[in-house]
Protein backbone atom coordinates (compact mmCIF):
# COMPACT_ATOMS: atom_id res chain seq x y z
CA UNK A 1 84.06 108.35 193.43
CA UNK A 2 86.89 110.03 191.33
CA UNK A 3 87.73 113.00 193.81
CA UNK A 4 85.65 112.61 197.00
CA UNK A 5 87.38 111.33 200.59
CA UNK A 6 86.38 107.32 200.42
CA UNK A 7 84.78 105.64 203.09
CA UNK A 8 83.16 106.21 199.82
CA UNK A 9 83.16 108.73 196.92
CA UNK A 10 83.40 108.98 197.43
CA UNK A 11 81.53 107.24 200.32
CA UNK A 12 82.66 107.29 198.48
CA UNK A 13 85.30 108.16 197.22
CA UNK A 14 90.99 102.83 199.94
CA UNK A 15 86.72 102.92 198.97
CA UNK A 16 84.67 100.18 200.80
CA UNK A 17 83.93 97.49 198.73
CA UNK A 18 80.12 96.04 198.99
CA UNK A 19 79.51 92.38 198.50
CA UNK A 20 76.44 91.37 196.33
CA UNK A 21 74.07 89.11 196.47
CA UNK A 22 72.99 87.47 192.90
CA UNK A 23 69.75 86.05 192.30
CA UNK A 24 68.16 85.22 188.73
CA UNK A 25 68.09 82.75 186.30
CA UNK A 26 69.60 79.20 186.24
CA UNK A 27 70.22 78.47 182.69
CA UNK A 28 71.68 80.24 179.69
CA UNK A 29 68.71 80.07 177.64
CA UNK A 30 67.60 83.38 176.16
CA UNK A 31 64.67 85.17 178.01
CA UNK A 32 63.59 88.59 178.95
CA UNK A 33 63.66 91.79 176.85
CA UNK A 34 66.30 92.52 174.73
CA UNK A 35 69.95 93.64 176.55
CA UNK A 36 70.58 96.82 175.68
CA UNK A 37 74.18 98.23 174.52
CA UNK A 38 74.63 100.92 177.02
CA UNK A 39 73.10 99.90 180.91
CA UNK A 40 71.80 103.47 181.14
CA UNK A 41 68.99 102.42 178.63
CA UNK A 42 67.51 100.01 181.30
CA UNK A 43 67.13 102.49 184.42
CA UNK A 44 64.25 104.21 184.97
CA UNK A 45 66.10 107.03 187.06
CA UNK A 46 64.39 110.67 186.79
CA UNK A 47 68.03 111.90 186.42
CA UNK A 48 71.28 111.38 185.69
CA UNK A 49 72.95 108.61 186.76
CA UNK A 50 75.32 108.23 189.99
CA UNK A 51 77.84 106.31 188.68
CA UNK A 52 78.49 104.70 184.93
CA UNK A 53 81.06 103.33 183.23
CA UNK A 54 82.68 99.59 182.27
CA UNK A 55 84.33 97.36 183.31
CA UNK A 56 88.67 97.95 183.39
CA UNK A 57 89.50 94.37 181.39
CA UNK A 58 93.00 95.84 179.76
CA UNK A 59 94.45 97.00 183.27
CA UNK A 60 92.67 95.35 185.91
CA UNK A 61 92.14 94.84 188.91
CA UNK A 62 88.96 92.70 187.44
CA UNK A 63 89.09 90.08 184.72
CA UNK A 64 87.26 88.42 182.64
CA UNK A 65 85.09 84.89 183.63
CA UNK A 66 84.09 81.89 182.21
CA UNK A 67 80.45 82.68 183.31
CA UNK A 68 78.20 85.98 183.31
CA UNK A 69 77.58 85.91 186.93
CA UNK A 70 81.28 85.48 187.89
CA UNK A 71 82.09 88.63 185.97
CA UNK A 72 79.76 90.84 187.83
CA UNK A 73 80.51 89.03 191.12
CA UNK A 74 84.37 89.86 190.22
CA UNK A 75 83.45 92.87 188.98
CA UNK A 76 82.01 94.30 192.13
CA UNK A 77 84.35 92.49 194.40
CA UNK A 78 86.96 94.90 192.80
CA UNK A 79 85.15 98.16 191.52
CA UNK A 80 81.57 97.64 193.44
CA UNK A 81 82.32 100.68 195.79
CA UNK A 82 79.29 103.16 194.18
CA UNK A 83 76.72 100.30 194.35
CA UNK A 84 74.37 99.26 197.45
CA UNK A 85 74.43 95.77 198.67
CA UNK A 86 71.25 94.77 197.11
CA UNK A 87 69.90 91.63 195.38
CA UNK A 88 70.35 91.79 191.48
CA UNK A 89 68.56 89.54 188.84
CA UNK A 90 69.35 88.71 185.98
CA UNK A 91 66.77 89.61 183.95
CA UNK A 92 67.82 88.96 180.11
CA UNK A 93 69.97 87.10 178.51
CA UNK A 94 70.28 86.40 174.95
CA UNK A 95 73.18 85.22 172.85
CA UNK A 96 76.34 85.71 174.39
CA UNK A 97 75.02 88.81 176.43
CA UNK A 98 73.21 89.38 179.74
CA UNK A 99 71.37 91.88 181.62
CA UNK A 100 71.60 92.62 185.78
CA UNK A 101 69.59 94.67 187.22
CA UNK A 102 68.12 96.08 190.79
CA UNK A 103 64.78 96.94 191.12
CA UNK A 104 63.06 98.57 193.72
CA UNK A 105 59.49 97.02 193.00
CA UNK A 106 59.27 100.66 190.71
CA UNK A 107 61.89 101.46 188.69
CA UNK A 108 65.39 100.01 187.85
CA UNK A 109 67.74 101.41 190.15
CA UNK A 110 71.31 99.74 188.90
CA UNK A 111 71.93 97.89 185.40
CA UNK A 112 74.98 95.74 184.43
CA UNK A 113 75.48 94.31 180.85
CA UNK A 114 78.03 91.70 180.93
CA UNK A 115 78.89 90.20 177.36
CA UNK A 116 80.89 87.31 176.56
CA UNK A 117 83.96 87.32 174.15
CA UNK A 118 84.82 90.67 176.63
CA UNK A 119 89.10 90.81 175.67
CA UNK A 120 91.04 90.51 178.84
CA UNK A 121 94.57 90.40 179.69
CA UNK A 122 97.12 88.60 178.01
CA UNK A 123 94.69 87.52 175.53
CA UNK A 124 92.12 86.13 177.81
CA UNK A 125 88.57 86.36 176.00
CA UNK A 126 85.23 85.67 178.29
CA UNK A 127 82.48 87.34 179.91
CA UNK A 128 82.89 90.93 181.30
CA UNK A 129 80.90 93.82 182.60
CA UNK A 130 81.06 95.65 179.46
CA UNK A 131 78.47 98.95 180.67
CA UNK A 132 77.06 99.69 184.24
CA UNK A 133 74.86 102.46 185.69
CA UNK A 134 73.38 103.24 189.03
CA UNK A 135 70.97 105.56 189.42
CA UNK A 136 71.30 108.70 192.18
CA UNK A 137 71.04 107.32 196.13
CA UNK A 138 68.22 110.23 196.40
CA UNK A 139 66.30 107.62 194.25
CA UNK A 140 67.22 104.62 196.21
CA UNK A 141 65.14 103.69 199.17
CA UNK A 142 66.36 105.57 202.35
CA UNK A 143 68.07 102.51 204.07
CA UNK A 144 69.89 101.69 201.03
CA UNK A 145 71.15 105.15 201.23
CA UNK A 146 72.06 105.11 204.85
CA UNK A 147 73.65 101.79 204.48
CA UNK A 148 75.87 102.80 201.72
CA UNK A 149 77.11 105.65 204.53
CA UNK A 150 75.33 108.15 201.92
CA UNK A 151 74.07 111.18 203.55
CA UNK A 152 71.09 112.59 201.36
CA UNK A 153 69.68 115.92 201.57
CA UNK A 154 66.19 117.18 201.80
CA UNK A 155 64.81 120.19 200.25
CA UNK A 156 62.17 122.78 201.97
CA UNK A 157 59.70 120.35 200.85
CA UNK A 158 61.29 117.17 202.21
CA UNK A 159 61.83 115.94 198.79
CA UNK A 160 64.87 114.10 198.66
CA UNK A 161 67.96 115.53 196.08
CA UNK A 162 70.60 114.92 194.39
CA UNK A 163 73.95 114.02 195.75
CA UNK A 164 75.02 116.34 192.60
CA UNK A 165 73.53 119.08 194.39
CA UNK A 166 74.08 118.64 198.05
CA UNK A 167 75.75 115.41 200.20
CA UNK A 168 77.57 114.51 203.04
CA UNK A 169 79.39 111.51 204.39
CA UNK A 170 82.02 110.23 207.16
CA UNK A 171 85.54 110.41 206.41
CA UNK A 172 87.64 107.67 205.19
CA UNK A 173 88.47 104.92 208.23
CA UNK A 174 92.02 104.74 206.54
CA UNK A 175 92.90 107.79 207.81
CA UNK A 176 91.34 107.58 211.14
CA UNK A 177 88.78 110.45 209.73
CA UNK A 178 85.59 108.94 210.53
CA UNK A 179 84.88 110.66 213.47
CA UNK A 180 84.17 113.57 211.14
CA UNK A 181 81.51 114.36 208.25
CA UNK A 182 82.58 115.49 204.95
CA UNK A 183 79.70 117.55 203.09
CA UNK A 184 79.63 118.69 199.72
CA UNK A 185 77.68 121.67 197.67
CA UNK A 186 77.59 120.99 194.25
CA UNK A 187 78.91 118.30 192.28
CA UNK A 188 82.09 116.75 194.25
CA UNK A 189 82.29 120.36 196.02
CA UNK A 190 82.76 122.53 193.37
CA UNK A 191 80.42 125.12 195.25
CA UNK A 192 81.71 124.73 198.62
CA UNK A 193 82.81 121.88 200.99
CA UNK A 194 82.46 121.75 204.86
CA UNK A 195 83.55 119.81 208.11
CA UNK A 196 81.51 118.48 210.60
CA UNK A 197 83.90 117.58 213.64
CA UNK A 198 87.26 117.36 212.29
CA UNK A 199 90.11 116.76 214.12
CA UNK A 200 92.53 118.87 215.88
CA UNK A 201 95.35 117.40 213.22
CA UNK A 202 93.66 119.58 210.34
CA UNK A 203 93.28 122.70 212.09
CA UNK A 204 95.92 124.15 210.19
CA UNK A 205 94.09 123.23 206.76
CA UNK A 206 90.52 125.18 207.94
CA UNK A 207 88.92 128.31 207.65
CA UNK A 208 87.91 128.45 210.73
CA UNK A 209 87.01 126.33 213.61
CA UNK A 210 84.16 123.62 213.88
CA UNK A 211 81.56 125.22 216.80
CA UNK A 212 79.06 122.56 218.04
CA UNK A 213 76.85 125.67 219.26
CA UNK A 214 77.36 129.11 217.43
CA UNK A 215 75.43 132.22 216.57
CA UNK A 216 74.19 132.13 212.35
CA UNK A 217 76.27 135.35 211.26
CA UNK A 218 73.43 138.21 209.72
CA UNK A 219 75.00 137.89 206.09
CA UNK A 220 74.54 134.01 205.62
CA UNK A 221 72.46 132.49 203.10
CA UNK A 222 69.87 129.57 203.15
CA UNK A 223 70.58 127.08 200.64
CA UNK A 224 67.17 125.28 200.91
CA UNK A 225 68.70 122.19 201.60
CA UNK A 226 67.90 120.40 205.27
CA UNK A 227 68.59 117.01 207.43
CA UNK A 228 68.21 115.71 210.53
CA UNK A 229 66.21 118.73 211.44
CA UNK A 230 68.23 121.17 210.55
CA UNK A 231 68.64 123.68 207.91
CA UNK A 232 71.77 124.15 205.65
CA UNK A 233 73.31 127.82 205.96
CA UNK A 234 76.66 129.25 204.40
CA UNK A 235 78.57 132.03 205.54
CA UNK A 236 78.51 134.93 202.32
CA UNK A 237 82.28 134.49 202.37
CA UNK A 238 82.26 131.04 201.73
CA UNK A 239 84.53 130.06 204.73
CA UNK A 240 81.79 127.73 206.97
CA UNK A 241 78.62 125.97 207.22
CA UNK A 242 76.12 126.54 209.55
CA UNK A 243 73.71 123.52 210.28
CA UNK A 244 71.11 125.40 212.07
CA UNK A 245 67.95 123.97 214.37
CA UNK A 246 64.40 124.92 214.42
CA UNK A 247 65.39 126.71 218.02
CA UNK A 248 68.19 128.53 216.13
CA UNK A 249 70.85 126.86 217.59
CA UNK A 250 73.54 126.57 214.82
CA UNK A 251 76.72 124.38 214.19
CA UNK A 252 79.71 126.05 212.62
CA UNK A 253 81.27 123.69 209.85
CA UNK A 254 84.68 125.24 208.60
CA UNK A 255 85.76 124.69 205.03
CA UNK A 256 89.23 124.57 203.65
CA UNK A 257 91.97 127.01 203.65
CA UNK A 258 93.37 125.96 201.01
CA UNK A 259 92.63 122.90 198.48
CA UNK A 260 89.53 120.63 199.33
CA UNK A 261 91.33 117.89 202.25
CA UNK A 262 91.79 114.70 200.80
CA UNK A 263 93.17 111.37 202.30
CA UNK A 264 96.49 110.24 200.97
């Protein structure tokens, strides 16, 4: 996740990589609906997708395969950070092009298209994961979510929304950060980023200090957005978070000083 601290983005955003679990079927013969050009075409998402893209075949780390399966399981083995560990079937194939997907019993949740003759390096030719999508983890089931170490928000009516508008996750293990919760306002933080228990190492880079009990200052604003019981607050100034509990007792999350923290 281009920008976000990586247990991932982010979480994620070195990013966790998820191993997969393949299931369709076990011949080449064409079946199932026609495979669509871009993967976005076969998700049912109500909004914009998570994560899309292709597959990197003329700089790596992937490469292409002699089968269709092989190329998504290399695929994910090297890029798979942004997608759950779920099941995916393949669920058309015609000609020298197939079609993953991950369905939740509803809608398609994650597509792949993975087309042979894909160009590799050094003139390698063979099948590759030539267009991908995932839908947003607000859509995916709730332990597919948590697994992913995805925190999603809630609005006032418990509806669940969109890591564009509103997520949090722990901190990369890399850096020894995952004692503490990175969470994010707007699209990777672009209206405001906060720190649940950081350590005493980034002091320096913070606003302010992280209060496991503190009083919600008069001029704060209500976002609408709640979890675990408790309702998202920021200070007018911008400078902290308050996570605030049905009794009123309030954490203080600091944000940056300076530029958003990042892990090296």
């Amino acid at each position: 996740m281009p920008g976000r601290p990586t247990a991932v983005r982010s979480s994620a955003a070195a990013a966790t990589v998820l191993v997969l679990l393949v299931s369709g079927c076990g011949d080449h013969h064409d079946h199932g609906p026609e495979v669509p050009a871009s993967a976005r075409d076969a998700l049912g998402c109500a909004g914009a997708p998570y994560a899309k893209g292709s597959g990197n075949y003329d700089t790596g780390p992937e490469n292409v395969q002699d089968d269709a399966r092989k190329a998504l399981d290399d695929w994910l083995d090297e890029e798979g950070s942004e997608v759950p560990d779920v099941r995916l079937a393949e669920t058309a194939r015609h000609g020298g092009a197939a079609l993953f997907t991950w369905t939740d019993g509803r809608e398609t949740l994650a597509a792949f298209v993975v087309q042979d003759d894909t160009d590799g390096l050094d003139g390698d030719r063979g099948w590759g994961v030539t267009s991908y999508a995932v839908c947003d983890p607000a859509e995916w089931p709730p332990e597919q979510s948590d697994e992913a170490g995805i925190q999603v928000w809630s609005n006032a009516d418990g509806d669940r929304v969109s890591t564009s508008l509103v997520h949090s996750e722990a901190g990369p293990e890399h850096c020894d950060w995952q004692g503490m919760t990175f969470l994010f306002l707007g699209s990777d933080g672009e209206d405001g980023e906060f720190y649940g228990t950081p350590p005493r190492e980034l002091q320096k880079l913070l606003t302010t200090t992280y209060a496991a009990h503190a009083e919600l200052p008069g001029d704060a604003r209500d976002t609408g957005f709640q979890r675990d019981g408790r309702e998202l607050w920021v200070a007018a100034d911008g400078s902290a978070a308050y996570l605030v509990a049905a009794d009123g007792d309030a954490q203080r999350w600091p944000g940056p000083s300076g530029t958003p923290i990042r892990c090296a």
